[in-house]
C-alpha atoms as a PDB file:
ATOM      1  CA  UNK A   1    -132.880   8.507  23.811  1.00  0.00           C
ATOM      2  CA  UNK A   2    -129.378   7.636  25.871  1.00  0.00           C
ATOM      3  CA  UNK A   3    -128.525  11.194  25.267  1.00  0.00           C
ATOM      4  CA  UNK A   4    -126.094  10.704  22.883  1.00  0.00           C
ATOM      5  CA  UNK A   5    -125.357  14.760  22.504  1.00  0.00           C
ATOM      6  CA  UNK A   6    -124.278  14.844  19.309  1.00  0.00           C
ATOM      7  CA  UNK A   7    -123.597  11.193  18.365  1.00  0.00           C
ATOM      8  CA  UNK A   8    -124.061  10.438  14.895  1.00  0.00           C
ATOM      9  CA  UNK A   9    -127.388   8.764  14.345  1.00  0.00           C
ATOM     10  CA  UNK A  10    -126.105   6.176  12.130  1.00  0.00           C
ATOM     11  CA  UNK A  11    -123.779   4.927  15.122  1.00  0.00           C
ATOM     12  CA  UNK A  12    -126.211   4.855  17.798  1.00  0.00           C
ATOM     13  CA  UNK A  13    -128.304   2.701  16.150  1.00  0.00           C
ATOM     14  CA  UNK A  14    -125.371   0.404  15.171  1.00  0.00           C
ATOM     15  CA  UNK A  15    -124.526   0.359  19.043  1.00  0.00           C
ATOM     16  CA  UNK A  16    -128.405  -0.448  19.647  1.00  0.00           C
ATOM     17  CA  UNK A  17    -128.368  -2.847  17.016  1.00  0.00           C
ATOM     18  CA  UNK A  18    -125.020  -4.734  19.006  1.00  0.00           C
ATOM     19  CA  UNK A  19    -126.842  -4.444  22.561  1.00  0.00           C
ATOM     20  CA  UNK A  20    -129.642  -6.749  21.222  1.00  0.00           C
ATOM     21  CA  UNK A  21    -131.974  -3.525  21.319  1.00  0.00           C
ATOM     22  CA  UNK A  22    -134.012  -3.064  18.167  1.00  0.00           C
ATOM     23  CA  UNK A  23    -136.015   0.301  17.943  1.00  0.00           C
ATOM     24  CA  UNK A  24    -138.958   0.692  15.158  1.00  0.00           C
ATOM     25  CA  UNK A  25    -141.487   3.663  14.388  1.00  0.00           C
ATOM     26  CA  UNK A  26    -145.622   2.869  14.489  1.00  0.00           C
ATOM     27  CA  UNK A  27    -147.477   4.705  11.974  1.00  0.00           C
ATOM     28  CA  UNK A  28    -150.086   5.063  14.614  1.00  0.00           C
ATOM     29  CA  UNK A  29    -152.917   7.241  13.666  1.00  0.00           C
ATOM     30  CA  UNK A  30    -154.815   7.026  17.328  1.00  0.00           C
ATOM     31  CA  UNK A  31    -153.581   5.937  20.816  1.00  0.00           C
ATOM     32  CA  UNK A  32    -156.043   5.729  23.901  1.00  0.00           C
ATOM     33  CA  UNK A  33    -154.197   5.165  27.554  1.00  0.00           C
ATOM     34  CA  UNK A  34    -157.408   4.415  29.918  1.00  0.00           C
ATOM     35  CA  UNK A  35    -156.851   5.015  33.218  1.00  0.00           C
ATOM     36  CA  UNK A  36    -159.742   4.863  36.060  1.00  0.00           C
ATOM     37  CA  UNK A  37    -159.654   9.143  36.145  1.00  0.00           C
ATOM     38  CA  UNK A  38    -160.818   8.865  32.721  1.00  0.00           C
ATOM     39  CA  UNK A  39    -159.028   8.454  29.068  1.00  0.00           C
ATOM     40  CA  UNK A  40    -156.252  10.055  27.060  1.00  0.00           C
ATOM     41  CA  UNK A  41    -156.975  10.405  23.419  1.00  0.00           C
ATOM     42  CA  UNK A  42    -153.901  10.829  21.713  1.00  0.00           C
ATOM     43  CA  UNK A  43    -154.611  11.762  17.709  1.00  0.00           C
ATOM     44  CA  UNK A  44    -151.695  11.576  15.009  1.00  0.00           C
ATOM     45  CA  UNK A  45    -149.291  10.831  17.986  1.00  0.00           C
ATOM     46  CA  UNK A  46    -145.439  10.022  17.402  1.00  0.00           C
ATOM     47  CA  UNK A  47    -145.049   5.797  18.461  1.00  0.00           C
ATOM     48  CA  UNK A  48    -142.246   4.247  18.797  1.00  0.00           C
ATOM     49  CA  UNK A  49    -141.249   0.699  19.737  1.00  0.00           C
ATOM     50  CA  UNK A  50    -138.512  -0.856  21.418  1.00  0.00           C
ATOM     51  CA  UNK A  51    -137.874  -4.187  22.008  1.00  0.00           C
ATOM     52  CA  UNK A  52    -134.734  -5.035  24.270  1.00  0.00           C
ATOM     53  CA  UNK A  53    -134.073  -8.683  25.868  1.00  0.00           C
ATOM     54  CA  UNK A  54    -137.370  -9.477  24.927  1.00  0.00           C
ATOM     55  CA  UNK A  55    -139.217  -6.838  26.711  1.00  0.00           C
ATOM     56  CA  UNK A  56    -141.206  -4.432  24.695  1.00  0.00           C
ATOM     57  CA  UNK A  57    -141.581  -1.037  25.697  1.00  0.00           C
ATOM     58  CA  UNK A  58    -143.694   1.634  23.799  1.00  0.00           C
ATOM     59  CA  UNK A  59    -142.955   5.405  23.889  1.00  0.00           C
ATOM     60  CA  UNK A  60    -146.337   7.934  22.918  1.00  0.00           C
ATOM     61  CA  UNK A  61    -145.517  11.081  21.892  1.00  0.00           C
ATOM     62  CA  UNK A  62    -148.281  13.838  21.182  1.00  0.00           C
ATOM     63  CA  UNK A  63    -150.673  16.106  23.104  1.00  0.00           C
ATOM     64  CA  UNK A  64    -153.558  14.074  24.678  1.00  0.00           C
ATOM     65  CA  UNK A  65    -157.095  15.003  24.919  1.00  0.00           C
ATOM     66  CA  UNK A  66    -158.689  14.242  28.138  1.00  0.00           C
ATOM     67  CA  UNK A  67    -162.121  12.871  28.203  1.00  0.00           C
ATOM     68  CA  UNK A  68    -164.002  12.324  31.446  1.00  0.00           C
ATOM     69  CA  UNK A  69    -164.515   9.035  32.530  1.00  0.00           C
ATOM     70  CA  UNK A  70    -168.264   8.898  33.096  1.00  0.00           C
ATOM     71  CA  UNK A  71    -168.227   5.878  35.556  1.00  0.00           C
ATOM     72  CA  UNK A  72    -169.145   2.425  35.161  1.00  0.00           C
ATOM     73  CA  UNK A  73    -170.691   2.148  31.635  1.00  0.00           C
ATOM     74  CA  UNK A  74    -169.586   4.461  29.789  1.00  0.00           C
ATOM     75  CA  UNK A  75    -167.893   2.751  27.240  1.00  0.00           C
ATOM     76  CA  UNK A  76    -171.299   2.127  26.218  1.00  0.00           C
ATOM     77  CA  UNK A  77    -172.832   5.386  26.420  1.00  0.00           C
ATOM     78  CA  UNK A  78    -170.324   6.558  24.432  1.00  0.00           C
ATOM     79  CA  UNK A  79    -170.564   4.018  21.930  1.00  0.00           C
ATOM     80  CA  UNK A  80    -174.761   4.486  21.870  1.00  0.00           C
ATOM     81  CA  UNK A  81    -173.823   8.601  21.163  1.00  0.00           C
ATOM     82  CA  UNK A  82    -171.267   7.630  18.688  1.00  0.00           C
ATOM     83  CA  UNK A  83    -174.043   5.650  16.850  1.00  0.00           C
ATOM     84  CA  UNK A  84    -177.012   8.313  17.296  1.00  0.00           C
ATOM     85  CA  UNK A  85    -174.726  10.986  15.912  1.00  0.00           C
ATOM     86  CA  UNK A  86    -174.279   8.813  12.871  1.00  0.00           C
ATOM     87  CA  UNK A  87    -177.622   8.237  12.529  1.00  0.00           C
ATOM     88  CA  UNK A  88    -178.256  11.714  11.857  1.00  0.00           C
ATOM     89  CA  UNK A  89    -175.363  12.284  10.061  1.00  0.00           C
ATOM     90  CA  UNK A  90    -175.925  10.023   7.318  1.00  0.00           C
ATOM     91  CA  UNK A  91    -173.813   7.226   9.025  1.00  0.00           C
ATOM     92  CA  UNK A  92    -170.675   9.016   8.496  1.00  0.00           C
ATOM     93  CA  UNK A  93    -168.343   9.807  12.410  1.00  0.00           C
ATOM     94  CA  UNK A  94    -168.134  13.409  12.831  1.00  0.00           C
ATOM     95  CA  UNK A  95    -164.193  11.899  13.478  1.00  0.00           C
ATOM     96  CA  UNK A  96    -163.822  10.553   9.434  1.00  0.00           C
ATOM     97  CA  UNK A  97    -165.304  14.133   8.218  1.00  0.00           C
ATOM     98  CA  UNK A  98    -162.504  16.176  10.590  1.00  0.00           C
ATOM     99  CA  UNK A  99    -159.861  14.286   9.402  1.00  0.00           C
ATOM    100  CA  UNK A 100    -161.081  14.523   5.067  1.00  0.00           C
ATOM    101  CA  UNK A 101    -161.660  18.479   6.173  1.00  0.00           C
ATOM    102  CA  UNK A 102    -158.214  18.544   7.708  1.00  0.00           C
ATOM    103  CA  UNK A 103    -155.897  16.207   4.834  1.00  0.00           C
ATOM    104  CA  UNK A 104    -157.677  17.896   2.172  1.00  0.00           C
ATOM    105  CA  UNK A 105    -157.803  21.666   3.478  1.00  0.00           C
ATOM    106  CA  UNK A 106    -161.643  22.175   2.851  1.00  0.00           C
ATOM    107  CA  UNK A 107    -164.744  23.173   4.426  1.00  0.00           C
ATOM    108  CA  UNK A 108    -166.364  20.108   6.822  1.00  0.00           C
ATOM    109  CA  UNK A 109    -169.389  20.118   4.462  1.00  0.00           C
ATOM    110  CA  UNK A 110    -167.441  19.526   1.567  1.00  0.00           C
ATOM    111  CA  UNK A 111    -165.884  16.913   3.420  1.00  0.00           C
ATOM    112  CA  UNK A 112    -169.180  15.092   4.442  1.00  0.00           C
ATOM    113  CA  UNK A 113    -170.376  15.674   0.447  1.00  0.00           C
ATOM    114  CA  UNK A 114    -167.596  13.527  -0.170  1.00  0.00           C
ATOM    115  CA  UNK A 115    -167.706  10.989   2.102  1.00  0.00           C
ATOM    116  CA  UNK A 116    -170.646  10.091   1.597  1.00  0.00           C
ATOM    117  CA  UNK A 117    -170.405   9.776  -2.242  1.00  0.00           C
ATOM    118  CA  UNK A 118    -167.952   7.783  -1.632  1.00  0.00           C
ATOM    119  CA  UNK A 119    -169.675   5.285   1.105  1.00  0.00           C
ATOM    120  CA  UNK A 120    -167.393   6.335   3.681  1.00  0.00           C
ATOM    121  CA  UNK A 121    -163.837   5.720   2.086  1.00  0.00           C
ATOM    122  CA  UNK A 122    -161.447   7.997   3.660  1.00  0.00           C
ATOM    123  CA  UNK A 123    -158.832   7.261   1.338  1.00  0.00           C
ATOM    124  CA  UNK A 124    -161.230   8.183  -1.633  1.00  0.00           C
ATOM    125  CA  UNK A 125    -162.588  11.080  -0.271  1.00  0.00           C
ATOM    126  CA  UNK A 126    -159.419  12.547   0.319  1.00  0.00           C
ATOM    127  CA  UNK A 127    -158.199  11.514  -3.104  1.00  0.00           C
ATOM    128  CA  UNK A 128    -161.440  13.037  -4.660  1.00  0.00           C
ATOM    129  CA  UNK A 129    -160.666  16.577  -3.021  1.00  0.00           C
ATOM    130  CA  UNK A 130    -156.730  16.852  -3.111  1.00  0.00           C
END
């Protein structure tokens, strides 16, 4: 962070700590940055948060997915696609299924199966198939 090059961690923060700076993790499981170009979807990202003289700053670490800003609107289109493809997926996100498929290490269908026996609980479902 100040690149300390080989500083003992312990003492950094202690110097950190005595500057008034105070430095804490985010167990973030999604960040989006919107910008007018279109969005960055950051999933599982690395968030950390430091607060010095009362000014919070906030440091993203991951690789982003770019999605296309569609215009004026398209918060809502999105949102309206979001909800037909839950529709005909039994009202469970495509989203909750990847992530079951990916924490558990099985098939998407399996995944799905599971979900909705479990109305949608991720925690559950994941439980269920571990």
């Amino acid at each position: 962070m100040f690149g300390g090059g080989g500083m003992n961690p312990r003492k950094m923060k202690q110097m950190m700590k005595q500057m008034g700076i105070d430095v804490e993790e985010l167990d973030a499981e999604r960040v989006v940055v919107e910008t007018a170009d279109g969005d960055l979807v950051f999933e599982d990202p690395q968030v950390t948060r430091m607060d010095a003289q009362g000014q919070q700053t906030y440091q993203i670490v991951g690789d982003p997915d770019e999605v296309a800003d569609a215009g004026a609107g398209s918060a809502g289109a999105v949102e309206a696609a979001d909800a037909d493809e839950e529709a005909e997926t039994g009202g469970i996100p495509a989203d909750d299924v990847a992530l079951v498929a990916e924490r558990a290490g099985v098939p998407e269908s399996l995944a799905r199966e599971s979900l909705e026996a479990h109305d949608g609980d991720l925690a559950a479902a994941i439980a269920e198939l571990e």
